[in-house]
N, C-alpha and C. Protein backbone atom coordinates (compact mmCIF):
# COMPACT_ATOMS: atom_id res chain seq x y z
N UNK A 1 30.90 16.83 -28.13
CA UNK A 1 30.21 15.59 -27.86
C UNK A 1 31.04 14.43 -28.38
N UNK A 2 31.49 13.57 -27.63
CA UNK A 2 31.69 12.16 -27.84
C UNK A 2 30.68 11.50 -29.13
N UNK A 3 31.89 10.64 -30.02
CA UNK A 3 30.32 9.81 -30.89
C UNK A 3 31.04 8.52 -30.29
N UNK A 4 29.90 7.72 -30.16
CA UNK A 4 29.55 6.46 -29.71
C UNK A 4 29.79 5.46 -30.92
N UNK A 5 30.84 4.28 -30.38
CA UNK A 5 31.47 3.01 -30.84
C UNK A 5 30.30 2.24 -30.72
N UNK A 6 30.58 1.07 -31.60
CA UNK A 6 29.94 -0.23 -30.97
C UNK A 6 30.51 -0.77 -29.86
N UNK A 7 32.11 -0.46 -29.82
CA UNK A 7 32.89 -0.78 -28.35
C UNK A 7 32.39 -0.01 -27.34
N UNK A 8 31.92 0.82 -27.69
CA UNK A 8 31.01 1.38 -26.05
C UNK A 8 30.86 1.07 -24.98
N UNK A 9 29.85 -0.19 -25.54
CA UNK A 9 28.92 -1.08 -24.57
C UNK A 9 29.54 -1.44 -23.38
N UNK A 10 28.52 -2.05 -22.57
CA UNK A 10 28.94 -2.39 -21.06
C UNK A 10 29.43 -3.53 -20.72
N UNK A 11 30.94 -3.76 -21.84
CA UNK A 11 31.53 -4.60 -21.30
C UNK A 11 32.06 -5.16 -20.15
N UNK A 12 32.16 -3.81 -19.37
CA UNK A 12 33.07 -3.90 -18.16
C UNK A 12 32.35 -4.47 -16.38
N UNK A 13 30.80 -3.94 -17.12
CA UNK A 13 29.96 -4.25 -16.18
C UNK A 13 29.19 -5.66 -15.90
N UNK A 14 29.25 -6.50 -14.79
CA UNK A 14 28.43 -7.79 -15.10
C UNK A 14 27.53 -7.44 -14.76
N UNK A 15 26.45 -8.13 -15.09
CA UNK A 15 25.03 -8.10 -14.39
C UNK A 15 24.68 -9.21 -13.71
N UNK A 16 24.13 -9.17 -12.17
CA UNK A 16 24.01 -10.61 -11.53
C UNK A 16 22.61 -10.66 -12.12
N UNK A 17 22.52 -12.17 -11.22
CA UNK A 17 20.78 -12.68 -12.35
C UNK A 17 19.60 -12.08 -11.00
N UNK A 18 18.68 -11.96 -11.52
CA UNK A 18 17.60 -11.52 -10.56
C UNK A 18 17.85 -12.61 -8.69
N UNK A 19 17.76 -12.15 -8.04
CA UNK A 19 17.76 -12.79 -6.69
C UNK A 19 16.65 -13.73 -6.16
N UNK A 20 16.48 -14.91 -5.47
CA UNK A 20 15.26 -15.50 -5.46
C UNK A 20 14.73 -14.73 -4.35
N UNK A 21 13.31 -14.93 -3.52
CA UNK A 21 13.07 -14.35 -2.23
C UNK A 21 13.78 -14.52 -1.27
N UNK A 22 14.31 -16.58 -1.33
CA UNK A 22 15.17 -16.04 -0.03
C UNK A 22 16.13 -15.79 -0.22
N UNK A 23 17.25 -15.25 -1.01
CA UNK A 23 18.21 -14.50 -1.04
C UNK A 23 17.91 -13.02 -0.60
N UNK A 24 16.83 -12.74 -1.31
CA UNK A 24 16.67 -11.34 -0.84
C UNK A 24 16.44 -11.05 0.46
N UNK A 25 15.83 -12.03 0.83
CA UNK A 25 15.05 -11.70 2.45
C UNK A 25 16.71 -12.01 3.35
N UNK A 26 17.71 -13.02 2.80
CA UNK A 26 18.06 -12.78 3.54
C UNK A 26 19.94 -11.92 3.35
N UNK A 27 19.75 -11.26 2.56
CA UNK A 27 20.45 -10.49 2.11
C UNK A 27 19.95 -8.91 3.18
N UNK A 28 18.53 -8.31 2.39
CA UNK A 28 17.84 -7.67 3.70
C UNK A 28 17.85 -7.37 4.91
N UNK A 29 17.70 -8.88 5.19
CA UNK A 29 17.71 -8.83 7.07
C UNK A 29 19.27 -8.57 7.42
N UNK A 30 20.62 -9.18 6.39
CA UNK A 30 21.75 -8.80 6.92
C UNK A 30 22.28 -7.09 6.87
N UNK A 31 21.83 -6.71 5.81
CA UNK A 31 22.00 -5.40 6.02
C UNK A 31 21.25 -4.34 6.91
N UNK A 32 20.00 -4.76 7.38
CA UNK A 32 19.09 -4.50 8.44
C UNK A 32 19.72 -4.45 9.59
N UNK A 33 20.57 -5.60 10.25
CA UNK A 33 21.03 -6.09 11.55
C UNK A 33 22.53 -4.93 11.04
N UNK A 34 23.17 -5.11 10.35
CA UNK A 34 24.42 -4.30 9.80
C UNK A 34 24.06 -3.08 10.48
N UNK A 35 23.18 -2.30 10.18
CA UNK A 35 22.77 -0.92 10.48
C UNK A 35 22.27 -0.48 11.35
N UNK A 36 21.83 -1.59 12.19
CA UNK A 36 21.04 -1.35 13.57
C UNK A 36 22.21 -1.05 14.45
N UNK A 37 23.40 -2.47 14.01
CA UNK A 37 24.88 -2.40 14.89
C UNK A 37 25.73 -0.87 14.92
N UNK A 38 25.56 -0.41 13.72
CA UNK A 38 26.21 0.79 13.23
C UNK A 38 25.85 1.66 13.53
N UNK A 39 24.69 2.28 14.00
CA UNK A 39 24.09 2.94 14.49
C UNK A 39 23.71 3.00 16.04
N UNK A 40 24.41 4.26 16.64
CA UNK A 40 24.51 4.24 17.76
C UNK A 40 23.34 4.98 18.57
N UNK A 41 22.90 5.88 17.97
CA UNK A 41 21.83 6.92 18.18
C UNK A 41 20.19 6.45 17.32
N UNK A 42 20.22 5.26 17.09
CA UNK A 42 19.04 4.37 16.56
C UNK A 42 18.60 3.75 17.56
N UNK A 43 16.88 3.17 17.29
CA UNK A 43 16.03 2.56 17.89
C UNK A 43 15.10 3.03 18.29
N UNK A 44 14.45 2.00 18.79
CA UNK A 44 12.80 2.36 19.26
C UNK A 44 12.72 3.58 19.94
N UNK A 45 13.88 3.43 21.17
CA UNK A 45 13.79 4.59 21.75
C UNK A 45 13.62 6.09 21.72
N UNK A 46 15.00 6.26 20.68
CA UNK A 46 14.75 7.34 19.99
C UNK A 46 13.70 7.70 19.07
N UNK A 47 13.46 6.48 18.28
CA UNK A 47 11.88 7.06 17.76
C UNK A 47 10.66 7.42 18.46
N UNK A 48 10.45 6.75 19.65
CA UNK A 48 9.49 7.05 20.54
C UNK A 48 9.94 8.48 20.79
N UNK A 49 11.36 8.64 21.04
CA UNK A 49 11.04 9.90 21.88
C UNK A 49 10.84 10.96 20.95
N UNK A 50 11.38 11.12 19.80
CA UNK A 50 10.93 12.06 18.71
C UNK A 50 9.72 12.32 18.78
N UNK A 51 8.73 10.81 17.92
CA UNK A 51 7.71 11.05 18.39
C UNK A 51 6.54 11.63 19.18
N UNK A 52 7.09 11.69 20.74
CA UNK A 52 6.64 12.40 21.83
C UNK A 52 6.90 13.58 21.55
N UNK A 53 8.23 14.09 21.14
CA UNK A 53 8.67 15.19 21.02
C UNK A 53 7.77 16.37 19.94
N UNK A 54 7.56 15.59 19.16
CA UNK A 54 7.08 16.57 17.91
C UNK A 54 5.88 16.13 17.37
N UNK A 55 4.64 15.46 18.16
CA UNK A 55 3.33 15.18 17.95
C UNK A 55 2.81 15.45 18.58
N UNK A 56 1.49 16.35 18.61
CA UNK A 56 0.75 16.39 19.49
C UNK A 56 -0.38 16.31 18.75
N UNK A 57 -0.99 15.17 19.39
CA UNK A 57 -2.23 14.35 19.19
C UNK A 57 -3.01 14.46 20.43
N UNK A 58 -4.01 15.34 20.56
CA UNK A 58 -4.88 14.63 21.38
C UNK A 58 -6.00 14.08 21.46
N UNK A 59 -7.01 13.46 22.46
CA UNK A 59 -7.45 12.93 22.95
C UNK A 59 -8.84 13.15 21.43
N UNK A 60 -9.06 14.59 21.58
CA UNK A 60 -10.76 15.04 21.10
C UNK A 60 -9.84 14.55 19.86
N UNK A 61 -8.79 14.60 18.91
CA UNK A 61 -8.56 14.30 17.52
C UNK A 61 -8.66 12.48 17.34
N UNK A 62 -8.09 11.92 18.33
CA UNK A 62 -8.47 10.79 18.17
C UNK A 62 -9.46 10.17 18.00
N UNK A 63 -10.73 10.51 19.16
CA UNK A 63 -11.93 10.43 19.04
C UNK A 63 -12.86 10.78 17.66
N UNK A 64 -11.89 11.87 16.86
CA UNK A 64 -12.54 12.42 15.36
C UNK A 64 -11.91 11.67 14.85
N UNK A 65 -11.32 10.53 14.69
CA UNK A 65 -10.57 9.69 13.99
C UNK A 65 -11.54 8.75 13.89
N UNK A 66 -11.92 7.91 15.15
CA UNK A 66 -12.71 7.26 15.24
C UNK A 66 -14.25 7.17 14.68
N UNK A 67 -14.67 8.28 14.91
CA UNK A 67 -15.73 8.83 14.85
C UNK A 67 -15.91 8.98 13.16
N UNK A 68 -14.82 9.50 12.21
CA UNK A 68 -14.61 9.46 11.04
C UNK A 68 -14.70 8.01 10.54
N UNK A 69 -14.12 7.00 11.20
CA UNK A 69 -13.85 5.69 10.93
C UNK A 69 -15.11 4.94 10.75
N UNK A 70 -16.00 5.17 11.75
CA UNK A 70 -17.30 4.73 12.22
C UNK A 70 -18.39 4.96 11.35
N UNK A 71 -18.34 6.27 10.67
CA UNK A 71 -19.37 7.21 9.85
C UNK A 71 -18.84 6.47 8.33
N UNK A 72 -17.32 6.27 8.39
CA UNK A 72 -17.51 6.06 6.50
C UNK A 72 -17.79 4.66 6.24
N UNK A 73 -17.72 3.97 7.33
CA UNK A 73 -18.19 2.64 7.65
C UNK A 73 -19.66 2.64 7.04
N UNK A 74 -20.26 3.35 7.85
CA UNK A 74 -21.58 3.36 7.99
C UNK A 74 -22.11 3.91 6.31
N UNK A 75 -21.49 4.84 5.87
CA UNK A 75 -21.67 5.37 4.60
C UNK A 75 -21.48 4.43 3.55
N UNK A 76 -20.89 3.46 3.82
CA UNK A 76 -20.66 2.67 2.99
C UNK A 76 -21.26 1.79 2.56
N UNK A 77 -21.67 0.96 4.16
CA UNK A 77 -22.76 0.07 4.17
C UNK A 77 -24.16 0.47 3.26
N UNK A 78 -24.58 1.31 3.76
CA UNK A 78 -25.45 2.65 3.32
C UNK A 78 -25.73 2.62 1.65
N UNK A 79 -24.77 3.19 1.21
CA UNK A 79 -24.33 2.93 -0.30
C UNK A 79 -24.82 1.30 -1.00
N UNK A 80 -24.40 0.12 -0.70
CA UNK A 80 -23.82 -0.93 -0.98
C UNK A 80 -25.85 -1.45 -0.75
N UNK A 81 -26.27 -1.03 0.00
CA UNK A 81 -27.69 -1.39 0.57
C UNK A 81 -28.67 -0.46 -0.73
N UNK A 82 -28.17 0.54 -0.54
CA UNK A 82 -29.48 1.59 -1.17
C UNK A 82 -28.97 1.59 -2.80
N UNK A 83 -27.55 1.68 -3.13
CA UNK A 83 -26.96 2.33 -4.57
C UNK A 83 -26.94 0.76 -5.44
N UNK A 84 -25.66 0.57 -4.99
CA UNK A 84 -25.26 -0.77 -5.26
C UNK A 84 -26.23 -1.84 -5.86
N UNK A 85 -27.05 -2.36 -5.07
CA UNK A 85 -27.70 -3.85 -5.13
C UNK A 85 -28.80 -2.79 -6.13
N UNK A 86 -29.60 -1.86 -6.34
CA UNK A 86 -30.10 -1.28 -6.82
C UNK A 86 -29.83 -1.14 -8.51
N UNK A 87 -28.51 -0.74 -8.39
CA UNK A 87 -27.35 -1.21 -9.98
C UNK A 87 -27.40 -2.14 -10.48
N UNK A 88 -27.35 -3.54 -9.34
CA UNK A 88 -27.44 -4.80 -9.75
C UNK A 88 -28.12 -5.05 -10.35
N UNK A 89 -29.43 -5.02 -10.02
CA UNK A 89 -31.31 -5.55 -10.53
C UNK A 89 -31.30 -4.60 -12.02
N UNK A 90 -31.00 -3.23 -11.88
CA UNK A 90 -31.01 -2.89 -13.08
C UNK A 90 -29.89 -3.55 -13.96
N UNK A 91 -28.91 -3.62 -14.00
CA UNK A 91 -28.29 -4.62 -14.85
C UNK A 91 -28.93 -5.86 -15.11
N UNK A 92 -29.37 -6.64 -14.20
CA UNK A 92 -30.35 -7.97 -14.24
C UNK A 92 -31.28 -7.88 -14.81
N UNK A 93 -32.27 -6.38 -15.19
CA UNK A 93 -32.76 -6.47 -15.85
C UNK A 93 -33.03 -6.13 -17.46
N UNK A 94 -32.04 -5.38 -17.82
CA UNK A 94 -31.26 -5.07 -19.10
C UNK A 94 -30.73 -5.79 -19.81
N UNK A 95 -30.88 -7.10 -19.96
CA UNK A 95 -30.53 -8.08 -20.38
C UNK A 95 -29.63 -9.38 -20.01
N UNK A 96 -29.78 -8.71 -18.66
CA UNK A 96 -29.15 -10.12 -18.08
C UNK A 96 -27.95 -9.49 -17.23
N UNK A 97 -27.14 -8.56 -18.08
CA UNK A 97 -25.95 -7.86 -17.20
C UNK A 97 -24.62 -8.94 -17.94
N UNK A 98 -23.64 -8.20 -17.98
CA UNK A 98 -22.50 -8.86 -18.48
C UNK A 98 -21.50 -9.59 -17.33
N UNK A 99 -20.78 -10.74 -17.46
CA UNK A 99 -20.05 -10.71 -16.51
C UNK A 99 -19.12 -10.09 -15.66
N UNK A 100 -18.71 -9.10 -16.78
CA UNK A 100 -17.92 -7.71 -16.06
C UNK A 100 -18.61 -6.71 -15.40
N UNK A 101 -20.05 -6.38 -15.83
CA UNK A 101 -20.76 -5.76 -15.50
C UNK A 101 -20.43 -6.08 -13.76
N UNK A 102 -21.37 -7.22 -13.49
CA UNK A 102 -22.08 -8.11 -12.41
C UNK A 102 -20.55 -7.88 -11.35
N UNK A 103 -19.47 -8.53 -12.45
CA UNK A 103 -18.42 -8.41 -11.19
C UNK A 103 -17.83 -7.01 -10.77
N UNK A 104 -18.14 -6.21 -11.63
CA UNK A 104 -17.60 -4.63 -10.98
C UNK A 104 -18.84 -4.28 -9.90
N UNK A 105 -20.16 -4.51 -10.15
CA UNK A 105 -21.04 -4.54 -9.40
C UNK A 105 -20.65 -5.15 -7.72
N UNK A 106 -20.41 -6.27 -7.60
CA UNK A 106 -19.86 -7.19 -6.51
C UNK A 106 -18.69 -6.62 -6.06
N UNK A 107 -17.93 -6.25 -6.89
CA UNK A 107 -16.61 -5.23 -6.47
C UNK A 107 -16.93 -4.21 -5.40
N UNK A 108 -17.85 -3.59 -5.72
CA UNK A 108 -17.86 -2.32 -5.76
C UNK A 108 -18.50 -1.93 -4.30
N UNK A 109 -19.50 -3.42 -3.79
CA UNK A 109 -20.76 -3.25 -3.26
C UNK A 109 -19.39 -4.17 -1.81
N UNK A 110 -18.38 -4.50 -1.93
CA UNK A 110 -17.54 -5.45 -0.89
C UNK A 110 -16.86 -3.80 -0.55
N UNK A 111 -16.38 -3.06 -1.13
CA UNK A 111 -15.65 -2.09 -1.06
C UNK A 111 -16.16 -1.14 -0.21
């Protein structure tokens, strides 16, 4: 094992200063466009066709998608009506309810 100097350190290395957004964004987008150019076998296309290639989704799963979408909707509402506002009043009436209380309550009942 190596023992470690105080000369060690990372003299050799600079460190740049943090980047603002638009440097980054447009630092980003140049290496974005860089790689799109470089890439010959890239794009939508090919992703679409992968896509096509190796998904099969149909019709009745989508519909259970939906149908899932619709129900936890509904479960929710459900909840927020019967559980929720129910929590509330009992907090309201326990002494008033704390402000953290009340706002995890309101949290909870938007969610």
């Amino acid at each position: 094992m190596d023992k470690h100097n105080e000369n060690d350190s990372i003299n050799g290395r600079v460190v740049e200063p943090m980047p603002g957004y638009i440097e980054l964004i447009t630092r980003g987008y140049a290496v974005m466009v860089s790689a799109l150019k470089d890439c010959n076998a890239c794009g939508l296309e090919n992703s679409k066709r992968t896509l096509l290639d190796n998904a099969y989704i149909t019709w009745v799963e989508i519909g259970l998608f939906l149908l899932c979408a619709v129900m936890w909707t509904m479960m929710r509402r459900g909840l927020t009506e019967c559980l929720f506002k129910q929590l509330e009043g009992l907090a309201e009436v326990r002494g008033g309810g704390t402000l953290q209380t009340k706002s995890l309550l309101a949290l909870s009942a938007t969610v």
